[in-house]
N, C-alpha and C. Protein backbone atom coordinates (compact mmCIF):
# COMPACT_ATOMS: atom_id res chain seq x y z
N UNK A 1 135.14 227.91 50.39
CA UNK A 1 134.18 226.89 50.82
C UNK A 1 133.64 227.24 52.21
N UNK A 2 132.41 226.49 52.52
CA UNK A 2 131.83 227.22 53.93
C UNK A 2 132.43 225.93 54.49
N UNK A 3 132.99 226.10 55.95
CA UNK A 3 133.30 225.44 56.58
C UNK A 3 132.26 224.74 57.77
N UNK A 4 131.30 225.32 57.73
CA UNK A 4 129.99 224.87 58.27
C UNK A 4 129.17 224.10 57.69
N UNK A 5 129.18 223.65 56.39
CA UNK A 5 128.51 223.04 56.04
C UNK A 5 129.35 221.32 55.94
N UNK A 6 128.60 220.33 55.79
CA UNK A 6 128.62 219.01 56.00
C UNK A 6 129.58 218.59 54.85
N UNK A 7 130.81 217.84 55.22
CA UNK A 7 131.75 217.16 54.37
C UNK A 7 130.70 216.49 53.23
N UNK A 8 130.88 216.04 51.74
CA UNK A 8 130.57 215.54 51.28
C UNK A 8 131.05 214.28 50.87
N UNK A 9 130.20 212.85 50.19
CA UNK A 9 131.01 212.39 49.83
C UNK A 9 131.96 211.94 48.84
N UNK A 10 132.80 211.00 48.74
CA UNK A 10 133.62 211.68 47.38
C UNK A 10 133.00 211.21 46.19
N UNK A 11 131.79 210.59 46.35
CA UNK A 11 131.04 209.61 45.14
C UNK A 11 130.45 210.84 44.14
N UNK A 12 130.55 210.19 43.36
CA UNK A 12 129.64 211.65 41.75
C UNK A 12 127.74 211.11 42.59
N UNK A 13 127.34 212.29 42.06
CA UNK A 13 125.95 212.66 42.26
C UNK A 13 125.58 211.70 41.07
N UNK A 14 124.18 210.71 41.45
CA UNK A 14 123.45 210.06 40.58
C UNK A 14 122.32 210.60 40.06
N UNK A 15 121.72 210.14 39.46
CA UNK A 15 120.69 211.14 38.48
C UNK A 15 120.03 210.08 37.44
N UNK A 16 118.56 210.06 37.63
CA UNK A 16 117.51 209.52 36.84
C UNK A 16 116.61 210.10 36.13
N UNK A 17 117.13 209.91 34.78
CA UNK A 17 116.07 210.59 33.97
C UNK A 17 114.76 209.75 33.20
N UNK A 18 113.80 209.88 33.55
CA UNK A 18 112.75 209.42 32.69
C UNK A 18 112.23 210.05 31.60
N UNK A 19 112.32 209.49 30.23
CA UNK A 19 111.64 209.97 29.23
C UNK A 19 110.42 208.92 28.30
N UNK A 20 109.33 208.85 28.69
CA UNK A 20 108.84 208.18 27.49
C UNK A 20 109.05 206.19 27.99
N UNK A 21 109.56 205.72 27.22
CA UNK A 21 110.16 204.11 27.58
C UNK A 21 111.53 203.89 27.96
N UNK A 22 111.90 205.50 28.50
CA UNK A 22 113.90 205.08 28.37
C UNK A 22 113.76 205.75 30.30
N UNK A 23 114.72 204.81 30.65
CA UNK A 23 114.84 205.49 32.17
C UNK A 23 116.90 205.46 32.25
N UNK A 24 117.37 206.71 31.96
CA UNK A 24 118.48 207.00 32.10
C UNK A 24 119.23 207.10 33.38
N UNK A 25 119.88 205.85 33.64
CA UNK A 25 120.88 206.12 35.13
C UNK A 25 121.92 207.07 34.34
N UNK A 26 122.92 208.71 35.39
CA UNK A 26 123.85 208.81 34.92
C UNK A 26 124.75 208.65 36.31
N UNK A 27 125.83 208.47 36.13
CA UNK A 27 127.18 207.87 37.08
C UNK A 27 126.56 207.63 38.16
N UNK A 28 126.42 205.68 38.58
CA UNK A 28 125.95 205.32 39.15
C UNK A 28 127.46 205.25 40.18
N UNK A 29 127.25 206.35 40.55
CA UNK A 29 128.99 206.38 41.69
C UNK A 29 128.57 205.49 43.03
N UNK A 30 127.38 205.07 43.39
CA UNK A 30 128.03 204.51 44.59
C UNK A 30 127.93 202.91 44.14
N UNK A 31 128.68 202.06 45.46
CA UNK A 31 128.88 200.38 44.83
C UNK A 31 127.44 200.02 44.81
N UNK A 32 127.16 198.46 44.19
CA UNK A 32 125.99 198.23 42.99
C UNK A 32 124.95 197.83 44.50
N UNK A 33 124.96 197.14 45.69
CA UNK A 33 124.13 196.73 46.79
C UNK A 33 123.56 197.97 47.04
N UNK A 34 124.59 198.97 47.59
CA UNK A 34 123.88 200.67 47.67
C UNK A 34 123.01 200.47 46.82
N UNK A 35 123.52 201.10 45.77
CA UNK A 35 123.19 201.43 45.07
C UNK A 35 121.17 201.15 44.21
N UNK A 36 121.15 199.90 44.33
CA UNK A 36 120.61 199.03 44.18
C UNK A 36 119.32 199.05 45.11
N UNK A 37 119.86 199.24 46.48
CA UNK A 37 118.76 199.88 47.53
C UNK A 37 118.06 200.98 47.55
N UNK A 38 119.31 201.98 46.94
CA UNK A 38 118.47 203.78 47.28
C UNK A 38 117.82 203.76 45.66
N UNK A 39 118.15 203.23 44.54
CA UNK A 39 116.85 203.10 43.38
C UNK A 39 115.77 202.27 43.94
N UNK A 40 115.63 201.42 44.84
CA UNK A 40 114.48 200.75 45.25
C UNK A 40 113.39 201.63 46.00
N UNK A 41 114.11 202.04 46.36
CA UNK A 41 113.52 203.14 47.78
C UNK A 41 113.21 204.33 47.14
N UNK A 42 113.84 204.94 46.67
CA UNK A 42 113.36 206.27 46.05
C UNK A 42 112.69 206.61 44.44
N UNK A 43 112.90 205.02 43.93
CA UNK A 43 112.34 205.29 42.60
C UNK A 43 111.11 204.04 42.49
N UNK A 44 111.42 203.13 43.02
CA UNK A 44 110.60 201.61 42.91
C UNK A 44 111.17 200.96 41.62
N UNK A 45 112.52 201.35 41.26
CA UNK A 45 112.93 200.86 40.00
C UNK A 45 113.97 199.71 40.15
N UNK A 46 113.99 198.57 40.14
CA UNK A 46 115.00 197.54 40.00
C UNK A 46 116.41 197.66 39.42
N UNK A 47 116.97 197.05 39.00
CA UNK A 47 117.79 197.57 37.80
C UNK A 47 117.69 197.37 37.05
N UNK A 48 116.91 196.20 36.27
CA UNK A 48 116.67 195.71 35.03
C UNK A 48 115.55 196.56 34.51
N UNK A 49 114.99 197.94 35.17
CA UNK A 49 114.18 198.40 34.81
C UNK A 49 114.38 199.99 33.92
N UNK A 50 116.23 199.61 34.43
CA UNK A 50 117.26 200.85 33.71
C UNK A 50 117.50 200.54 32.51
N UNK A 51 117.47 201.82 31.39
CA UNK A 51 117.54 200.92 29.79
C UNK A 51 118.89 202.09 29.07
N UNK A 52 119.45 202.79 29.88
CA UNK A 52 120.54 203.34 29.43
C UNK A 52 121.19 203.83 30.80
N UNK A 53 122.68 203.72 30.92
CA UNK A 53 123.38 204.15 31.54
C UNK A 53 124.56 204.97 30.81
N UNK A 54 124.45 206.03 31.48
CA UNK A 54 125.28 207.41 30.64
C UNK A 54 126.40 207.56 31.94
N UNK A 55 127.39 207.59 31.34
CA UNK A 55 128.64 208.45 32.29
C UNK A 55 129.17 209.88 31.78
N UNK A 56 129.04 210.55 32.52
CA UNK A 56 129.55 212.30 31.89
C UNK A 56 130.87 212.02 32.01
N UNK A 57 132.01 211.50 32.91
CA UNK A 57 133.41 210.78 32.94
C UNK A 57 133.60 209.54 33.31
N UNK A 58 134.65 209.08 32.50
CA UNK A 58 134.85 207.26 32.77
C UNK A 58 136.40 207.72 34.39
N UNK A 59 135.59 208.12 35.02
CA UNK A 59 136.47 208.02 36.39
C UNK A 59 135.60 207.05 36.94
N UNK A 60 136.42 206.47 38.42
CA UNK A 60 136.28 204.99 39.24
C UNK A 60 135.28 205.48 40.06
N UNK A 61 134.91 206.89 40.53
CA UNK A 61 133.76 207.55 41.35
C UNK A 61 132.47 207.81 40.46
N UNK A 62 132.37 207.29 39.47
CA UNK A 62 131.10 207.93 38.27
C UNK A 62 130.65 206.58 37.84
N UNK A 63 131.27 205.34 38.38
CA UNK A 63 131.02 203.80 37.62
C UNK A 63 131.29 202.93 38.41
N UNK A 64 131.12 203.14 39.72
CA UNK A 64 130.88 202.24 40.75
C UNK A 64 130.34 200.64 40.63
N UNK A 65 128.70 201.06 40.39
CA UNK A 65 128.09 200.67 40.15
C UNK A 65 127.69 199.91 38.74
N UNK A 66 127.89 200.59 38.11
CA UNK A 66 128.28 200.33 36.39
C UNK A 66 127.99 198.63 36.05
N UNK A 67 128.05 197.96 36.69
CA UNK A 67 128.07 196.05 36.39
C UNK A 67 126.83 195.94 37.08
N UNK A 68 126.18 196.45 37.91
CA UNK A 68 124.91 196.19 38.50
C UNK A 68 123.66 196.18 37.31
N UNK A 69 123.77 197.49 36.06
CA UNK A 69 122.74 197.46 35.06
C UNK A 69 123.51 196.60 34.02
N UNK A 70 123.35 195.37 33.93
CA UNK A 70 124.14 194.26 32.66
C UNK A 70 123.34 194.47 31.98
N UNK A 71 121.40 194.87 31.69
CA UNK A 71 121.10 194.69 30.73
C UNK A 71 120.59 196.31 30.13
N UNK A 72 121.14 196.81 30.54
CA UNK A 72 121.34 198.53 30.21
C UNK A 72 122.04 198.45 28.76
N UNK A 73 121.58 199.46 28.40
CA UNK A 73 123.06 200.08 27.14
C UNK A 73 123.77 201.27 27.93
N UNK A 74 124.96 201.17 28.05
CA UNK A 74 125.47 201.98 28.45
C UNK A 74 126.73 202.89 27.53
N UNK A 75 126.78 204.30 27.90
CA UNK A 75 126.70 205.16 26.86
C UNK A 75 127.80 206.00 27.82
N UNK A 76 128.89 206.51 27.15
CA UNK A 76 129.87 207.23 26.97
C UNK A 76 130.16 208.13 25.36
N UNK A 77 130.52 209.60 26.05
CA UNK A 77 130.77 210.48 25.18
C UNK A 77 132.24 210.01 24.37
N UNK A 78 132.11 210.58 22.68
CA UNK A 78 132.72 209.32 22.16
C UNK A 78 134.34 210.42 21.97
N UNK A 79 134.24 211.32 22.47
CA UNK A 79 135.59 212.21 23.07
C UNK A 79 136.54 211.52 24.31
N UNK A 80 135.51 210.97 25.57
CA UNK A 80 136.14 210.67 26.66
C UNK A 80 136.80 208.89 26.47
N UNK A 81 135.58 208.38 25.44
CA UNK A 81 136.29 206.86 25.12
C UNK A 81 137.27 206.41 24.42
N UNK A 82 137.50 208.00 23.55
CA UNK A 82 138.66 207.77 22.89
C UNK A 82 140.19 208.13 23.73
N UNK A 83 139.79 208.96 24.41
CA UNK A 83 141.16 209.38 25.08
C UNK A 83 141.00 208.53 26.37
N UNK A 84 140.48 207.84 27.21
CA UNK A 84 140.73 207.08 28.22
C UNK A 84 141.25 205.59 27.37
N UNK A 85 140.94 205.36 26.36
CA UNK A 85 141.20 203.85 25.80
C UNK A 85 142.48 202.87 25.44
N UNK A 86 143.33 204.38 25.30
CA UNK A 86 144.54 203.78 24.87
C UNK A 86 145.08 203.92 26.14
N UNK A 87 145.37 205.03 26.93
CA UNK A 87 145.85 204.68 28.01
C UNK A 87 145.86 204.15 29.33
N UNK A 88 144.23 203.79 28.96
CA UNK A 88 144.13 202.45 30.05
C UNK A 88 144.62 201.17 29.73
N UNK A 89 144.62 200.55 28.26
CA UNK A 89 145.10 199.43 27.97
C UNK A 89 146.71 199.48 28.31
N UNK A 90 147.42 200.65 27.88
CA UNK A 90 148.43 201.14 28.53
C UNK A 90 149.11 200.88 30.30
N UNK A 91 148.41 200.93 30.65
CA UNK A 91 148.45 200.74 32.29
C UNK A 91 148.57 199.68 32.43
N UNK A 92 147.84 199.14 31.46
CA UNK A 92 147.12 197.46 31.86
C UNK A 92 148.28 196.61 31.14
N UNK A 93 148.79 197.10 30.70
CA UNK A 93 149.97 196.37 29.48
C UNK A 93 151.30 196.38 30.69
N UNK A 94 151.00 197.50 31.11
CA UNK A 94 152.37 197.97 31.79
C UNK A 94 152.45 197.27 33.57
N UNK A 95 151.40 197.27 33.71
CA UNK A 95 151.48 196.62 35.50
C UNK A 95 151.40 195.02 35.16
N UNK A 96 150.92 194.97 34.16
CA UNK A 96 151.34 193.04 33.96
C UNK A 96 152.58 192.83 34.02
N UNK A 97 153.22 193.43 33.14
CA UNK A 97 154.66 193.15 33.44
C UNK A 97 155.34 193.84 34.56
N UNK A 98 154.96 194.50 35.42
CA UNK A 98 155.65 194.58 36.63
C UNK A 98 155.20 194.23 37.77
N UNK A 99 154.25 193.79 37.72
CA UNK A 99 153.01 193.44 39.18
C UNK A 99 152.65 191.73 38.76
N UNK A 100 152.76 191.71 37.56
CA UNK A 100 152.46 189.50 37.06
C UNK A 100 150.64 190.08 36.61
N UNK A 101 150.42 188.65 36.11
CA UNK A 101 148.95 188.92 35.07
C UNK A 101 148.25 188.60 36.45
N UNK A 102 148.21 188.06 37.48
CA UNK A 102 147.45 187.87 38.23
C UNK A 102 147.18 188.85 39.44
N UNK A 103 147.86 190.10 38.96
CA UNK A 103 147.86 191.22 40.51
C UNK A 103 146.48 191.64 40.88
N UNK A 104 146.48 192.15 41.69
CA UNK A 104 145.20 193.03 42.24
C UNK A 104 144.99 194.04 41.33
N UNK A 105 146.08 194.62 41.09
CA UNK A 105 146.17 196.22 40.06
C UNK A 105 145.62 195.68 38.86
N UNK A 106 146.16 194.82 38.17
CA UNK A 106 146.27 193.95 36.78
C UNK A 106 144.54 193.91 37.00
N UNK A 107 144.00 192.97 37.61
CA UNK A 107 142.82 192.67 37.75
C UNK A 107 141.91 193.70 37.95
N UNK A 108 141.76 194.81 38.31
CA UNK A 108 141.18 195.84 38.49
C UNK A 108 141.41 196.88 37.03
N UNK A 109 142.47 196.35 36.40
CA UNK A 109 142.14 197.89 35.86
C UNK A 109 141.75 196.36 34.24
N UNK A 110 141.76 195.30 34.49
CA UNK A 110 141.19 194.62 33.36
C UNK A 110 139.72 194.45 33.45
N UNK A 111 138.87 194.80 34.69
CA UNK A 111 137.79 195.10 34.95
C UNK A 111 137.61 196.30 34.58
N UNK A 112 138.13 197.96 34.25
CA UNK A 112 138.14 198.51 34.10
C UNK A 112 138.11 198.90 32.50
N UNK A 113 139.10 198.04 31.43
CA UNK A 113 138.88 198.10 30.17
C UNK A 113 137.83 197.57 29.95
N UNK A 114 137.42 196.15 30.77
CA UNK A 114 136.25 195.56 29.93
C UNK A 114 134.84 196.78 30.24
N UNK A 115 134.78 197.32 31.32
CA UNK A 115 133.75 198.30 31.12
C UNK A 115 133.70 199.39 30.22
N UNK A 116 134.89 200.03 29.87
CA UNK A 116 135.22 201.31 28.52
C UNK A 116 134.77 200.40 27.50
N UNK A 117 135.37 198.76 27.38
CA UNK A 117 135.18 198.58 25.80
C UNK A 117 133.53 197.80 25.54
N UNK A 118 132.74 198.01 26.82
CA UNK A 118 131.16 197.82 26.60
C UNK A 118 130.29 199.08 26.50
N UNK A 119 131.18 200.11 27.22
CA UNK A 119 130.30 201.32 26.79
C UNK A 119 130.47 201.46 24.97
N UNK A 120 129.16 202.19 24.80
CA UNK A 120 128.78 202.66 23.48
C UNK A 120 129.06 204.04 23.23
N UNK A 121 129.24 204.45 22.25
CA UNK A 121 129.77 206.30 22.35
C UNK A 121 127.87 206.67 22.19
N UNK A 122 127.96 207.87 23.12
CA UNK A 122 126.27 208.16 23.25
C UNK A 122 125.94 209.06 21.91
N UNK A 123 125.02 209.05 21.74
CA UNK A 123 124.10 209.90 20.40
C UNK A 123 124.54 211.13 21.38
N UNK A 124 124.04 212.27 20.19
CA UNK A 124 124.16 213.26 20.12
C UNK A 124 122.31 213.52 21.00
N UNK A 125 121.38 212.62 20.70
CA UNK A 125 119.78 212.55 21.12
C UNK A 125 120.06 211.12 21.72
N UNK A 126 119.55 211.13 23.06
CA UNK A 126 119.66 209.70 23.39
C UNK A 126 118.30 209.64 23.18
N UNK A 127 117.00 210.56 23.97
CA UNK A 127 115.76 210.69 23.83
C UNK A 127 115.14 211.86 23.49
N UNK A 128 113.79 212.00 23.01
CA UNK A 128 113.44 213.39 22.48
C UNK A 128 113.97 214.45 23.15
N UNK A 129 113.89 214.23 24.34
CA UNK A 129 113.89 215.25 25.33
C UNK A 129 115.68 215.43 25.66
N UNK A 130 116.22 214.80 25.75
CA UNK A 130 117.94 214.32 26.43
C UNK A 130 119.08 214.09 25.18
N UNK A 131 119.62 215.34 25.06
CA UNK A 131 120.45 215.34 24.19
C UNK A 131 121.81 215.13 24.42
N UNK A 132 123.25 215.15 24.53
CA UNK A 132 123.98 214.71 24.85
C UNK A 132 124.53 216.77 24.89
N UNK A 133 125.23 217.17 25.59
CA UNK A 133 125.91 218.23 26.02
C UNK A 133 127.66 218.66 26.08
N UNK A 134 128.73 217.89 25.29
CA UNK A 134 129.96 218.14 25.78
C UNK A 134 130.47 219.19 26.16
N UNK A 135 131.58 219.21 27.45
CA UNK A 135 131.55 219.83 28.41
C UNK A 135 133.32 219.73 28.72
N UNK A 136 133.54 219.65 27.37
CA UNK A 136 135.14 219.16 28.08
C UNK A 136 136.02 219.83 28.76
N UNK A 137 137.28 219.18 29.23
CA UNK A 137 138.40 220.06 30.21
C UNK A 137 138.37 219.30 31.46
N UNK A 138 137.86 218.92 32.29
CA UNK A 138 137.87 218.40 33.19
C UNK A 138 138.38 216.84 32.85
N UNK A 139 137.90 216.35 31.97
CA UNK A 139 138.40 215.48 31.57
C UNK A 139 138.37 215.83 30.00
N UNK A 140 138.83 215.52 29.42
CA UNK A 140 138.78 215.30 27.33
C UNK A 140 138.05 214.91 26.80
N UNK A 141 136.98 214.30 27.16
CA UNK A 141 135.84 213.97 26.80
C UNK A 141 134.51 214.25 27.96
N UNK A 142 134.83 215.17 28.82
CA UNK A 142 133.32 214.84 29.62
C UNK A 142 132.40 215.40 28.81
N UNK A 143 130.85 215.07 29.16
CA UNK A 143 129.31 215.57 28.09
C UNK A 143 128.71 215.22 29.81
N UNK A 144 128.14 216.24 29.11
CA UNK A 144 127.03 216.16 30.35
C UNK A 144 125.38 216.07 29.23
N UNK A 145 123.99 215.99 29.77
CA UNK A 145 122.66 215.93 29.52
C UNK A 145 121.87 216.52 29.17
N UNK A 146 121.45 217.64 28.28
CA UNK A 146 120.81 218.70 28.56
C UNK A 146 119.15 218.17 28.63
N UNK A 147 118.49 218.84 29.00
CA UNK A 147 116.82 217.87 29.55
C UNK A 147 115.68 218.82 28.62
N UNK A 148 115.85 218.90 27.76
CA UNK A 148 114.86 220.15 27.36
C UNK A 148 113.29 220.15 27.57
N UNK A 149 112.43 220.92 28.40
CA UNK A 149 111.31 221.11 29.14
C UNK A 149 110.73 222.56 28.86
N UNK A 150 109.39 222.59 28.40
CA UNK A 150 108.92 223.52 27.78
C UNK A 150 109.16 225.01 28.37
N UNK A 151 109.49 224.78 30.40
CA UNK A 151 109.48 225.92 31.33
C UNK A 151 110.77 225.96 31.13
N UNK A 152 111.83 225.28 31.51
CA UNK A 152 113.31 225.02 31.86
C UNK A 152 113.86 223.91 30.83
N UNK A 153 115.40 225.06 31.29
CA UNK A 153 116.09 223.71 30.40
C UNK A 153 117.08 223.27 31.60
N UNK A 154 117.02 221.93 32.06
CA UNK A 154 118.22 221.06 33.12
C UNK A 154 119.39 220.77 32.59
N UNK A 155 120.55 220.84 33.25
CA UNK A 155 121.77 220.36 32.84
C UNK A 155 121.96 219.46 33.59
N UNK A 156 122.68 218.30 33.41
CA UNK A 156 123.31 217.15 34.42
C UNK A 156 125.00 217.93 34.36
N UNK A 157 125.52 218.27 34.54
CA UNK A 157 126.38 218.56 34.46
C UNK A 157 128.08 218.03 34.38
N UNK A 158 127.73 217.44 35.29
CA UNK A 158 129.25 216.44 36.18
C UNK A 158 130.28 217.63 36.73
N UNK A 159 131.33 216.90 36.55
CA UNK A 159 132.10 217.64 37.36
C UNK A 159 132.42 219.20 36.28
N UNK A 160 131.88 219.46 35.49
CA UNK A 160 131.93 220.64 34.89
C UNK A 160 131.35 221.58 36.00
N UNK A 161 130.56 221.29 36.91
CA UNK A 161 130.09 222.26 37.98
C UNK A 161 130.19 221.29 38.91
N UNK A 162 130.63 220.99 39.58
CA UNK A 162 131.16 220.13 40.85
C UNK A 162 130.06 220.40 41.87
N UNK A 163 129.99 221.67 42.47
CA UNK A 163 129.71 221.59 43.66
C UNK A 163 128.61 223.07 43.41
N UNK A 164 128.12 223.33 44.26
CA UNK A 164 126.90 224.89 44.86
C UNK A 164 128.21 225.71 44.84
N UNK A 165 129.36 225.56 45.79
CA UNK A 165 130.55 226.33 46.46
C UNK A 165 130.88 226.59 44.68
N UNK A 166 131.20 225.60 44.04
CA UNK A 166 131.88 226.09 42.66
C UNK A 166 131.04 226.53 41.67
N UNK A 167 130.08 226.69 41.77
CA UNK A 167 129.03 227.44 41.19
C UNK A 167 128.85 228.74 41.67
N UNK A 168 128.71 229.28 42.83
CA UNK A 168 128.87 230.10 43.08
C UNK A 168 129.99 231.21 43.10
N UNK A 169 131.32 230.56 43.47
CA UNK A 169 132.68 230.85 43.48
C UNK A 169 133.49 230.84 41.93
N UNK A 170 132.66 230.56 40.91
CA UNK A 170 132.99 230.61 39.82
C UNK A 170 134.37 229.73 39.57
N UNK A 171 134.33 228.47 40.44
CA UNK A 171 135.87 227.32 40.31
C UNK A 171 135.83 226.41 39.80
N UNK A 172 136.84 225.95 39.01
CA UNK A 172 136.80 224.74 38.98
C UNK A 172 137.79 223.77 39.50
N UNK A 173 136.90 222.68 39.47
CA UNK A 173 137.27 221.41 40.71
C UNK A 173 138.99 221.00 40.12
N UNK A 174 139.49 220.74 41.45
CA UNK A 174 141.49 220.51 41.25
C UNK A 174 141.11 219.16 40.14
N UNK A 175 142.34 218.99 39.68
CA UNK A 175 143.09 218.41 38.89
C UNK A 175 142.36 218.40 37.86
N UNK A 176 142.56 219.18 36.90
CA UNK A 176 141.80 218.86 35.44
C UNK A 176 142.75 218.50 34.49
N UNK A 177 141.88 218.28 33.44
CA UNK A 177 142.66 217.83 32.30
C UNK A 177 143.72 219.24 31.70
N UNK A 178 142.26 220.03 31.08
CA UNK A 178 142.81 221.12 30.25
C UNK A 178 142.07 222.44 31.36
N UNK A 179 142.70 223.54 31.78
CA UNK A 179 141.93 224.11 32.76
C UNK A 179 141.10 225.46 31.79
N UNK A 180 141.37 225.88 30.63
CA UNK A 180 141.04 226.74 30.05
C UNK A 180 139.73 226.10 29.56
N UNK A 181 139.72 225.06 29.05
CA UNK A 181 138.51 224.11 28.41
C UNK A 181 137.81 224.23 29.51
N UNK A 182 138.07 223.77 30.87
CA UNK A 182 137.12 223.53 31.55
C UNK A 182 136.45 224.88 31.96
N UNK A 183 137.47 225.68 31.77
CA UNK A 183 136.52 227.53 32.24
C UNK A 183 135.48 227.45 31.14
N UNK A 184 136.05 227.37 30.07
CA UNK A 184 135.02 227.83 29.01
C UNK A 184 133.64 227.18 28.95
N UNK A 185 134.00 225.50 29.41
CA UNK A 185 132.62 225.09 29.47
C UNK A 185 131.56 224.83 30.65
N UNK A 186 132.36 225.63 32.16
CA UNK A 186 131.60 226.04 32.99
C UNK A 186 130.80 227.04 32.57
N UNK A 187 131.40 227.96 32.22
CA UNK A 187 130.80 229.15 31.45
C UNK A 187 129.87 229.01 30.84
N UNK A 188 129.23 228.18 29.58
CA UNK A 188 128.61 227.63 28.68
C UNK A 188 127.84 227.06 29.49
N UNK A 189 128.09 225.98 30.60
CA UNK A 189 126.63 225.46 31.43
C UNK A 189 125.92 226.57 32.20
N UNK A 190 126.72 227.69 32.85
CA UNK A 190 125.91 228.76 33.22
C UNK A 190 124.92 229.19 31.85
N UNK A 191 125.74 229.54 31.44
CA UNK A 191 124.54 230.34 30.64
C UNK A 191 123.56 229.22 29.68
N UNK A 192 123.61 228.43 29.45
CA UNK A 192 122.30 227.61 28.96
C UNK A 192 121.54 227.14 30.07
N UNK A 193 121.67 226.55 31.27
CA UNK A 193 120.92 225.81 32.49
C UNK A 193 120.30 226.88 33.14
N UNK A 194 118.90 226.76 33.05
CA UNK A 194 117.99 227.12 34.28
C UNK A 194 118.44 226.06 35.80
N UNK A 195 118.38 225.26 35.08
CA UNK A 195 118.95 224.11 36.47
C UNK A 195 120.06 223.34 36.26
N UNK A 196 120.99 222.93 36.98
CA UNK A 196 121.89 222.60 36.49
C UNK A 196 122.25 221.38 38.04
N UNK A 197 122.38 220.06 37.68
CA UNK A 197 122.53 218.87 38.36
C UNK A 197 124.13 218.77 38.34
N UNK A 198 124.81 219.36 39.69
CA UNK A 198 126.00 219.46 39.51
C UNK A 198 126.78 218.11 39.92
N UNK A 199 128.17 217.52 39.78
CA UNK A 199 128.67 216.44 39.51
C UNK A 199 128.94 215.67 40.83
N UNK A 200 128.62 216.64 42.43
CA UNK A 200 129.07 216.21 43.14
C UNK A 200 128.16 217.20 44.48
N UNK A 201 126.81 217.01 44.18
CA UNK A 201 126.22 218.14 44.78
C UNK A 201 124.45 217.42 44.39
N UNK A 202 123.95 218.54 45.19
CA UNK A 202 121.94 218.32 45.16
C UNK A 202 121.96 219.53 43.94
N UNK A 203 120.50 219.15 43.34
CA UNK A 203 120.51 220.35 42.02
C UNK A 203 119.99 221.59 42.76
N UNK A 204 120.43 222.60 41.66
CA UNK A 204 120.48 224.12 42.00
C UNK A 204 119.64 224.67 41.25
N UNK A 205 119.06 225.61 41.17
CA UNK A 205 118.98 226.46 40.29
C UNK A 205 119.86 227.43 40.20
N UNK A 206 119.93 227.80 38.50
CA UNK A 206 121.28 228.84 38.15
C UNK A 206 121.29 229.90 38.37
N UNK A 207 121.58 230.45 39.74
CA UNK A 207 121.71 231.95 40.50
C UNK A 207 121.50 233.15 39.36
N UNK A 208 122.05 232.78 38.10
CA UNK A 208 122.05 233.73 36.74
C UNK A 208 120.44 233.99 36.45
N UNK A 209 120.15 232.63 36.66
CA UNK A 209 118.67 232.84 35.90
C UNK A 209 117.89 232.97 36.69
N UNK A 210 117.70 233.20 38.03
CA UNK A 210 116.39 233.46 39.49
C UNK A 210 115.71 234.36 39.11
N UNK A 211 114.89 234.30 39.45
CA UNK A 211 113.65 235.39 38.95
C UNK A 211 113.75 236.28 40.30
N UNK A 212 113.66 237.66 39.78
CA UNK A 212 113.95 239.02 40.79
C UNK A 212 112.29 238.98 41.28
């Protein structure tokens, strides 16, 4: 990593896609007031003006925001909803009885199921253009976006490419699920993305594909 360059923060990179009548939030990582401000400011878009919300992972940094679009459909890969589902209810089963139904923990992570069990598992096409991408290893279900455009094709990526540093450095980001999965499908976003919207970073273009 360059040590000169500016700490980041730990929130997932947000990302708006417009296609047609659909305006796609994906991991609205920062909290919903932020949040809420920098779409005002940089898009002129409200929230009620969002008509799908996509998460590439159901982590607490990718769904911040997540209760701010109530009248969104919101869309999870139907790999990551299956394997976060049982063992969040799990958690949630398990700190009741050691923390009481009324804890802080209890209460947070029952805010937490009720958001998994409102997401929808996403199409394979959410819009002509925005197909759904899985990307797993980092987590068991992450999918990332692919954007298909007559010049380029965009990836949203998530944490399948974390950062510029791990794009370049060919790494992937600590604690994964499965670490071989996740090589393979870094690998796989290199080579399909002209651009690639990494999970925790500004977009790049894919050093592979620069024109000499």
């Amino acid at each position: 990593m360059d040590a000169t360059r500016p700490k980041r923060a730990s929130h997932a990179t947000t990302t708006l896609v417009l296609d047609g009548d659909a305006a796609i939030l994906v991991d609205p990582g920062l909290p919903g007031q932020i949040l809420e401000a920098r779409l005002l400011e940089r898009t002129g878009l409200a929230p009620a003006d969002i008509t799908h919300v996509f998460l590439t992972s159901f982590k607490a940094d990718t769904c911040r925001g997540l209760a701010l679009f109530e009248n969104a459909q919101w869309l999870v890969a139907d790999a990551e909803r299956e394997a976060v589902g049982m063992p969040l209810v799990m958690m949630l089963k398990r700190a009741a009885e050691e923390e009481g139904p009324g804890s802080e923990v209890v209460r947070e992570l029952e805010v937490q199921v009720a958001m998994l069990a409102r997401c929808e598992v996403a199409p394979d096409k959410i819009t002509p253009r925005v197909s759904l991408f899985p990307l797993p290893g980092v987590t068991p279900g992450l999918a990332g976006l692919l954007l298909a455009y007559p010049a380029r094709t965009t990836l949203i990526a998530g944490d399948a490419v974390a950062t510029t540093e791990h794009l370049e450095q060919g790494k992937i980001i600590d604690d994964v699920y499965n670490l071989k999965q996740a090589q393979e499908s870094f690998a796989e976003a290199i080579e399909v993305a002209d651009v690639i919207i990494p999970g925790r970073d500004n977009v790049l273009i894919n050093p592979t594909k620069r024109p000499f």
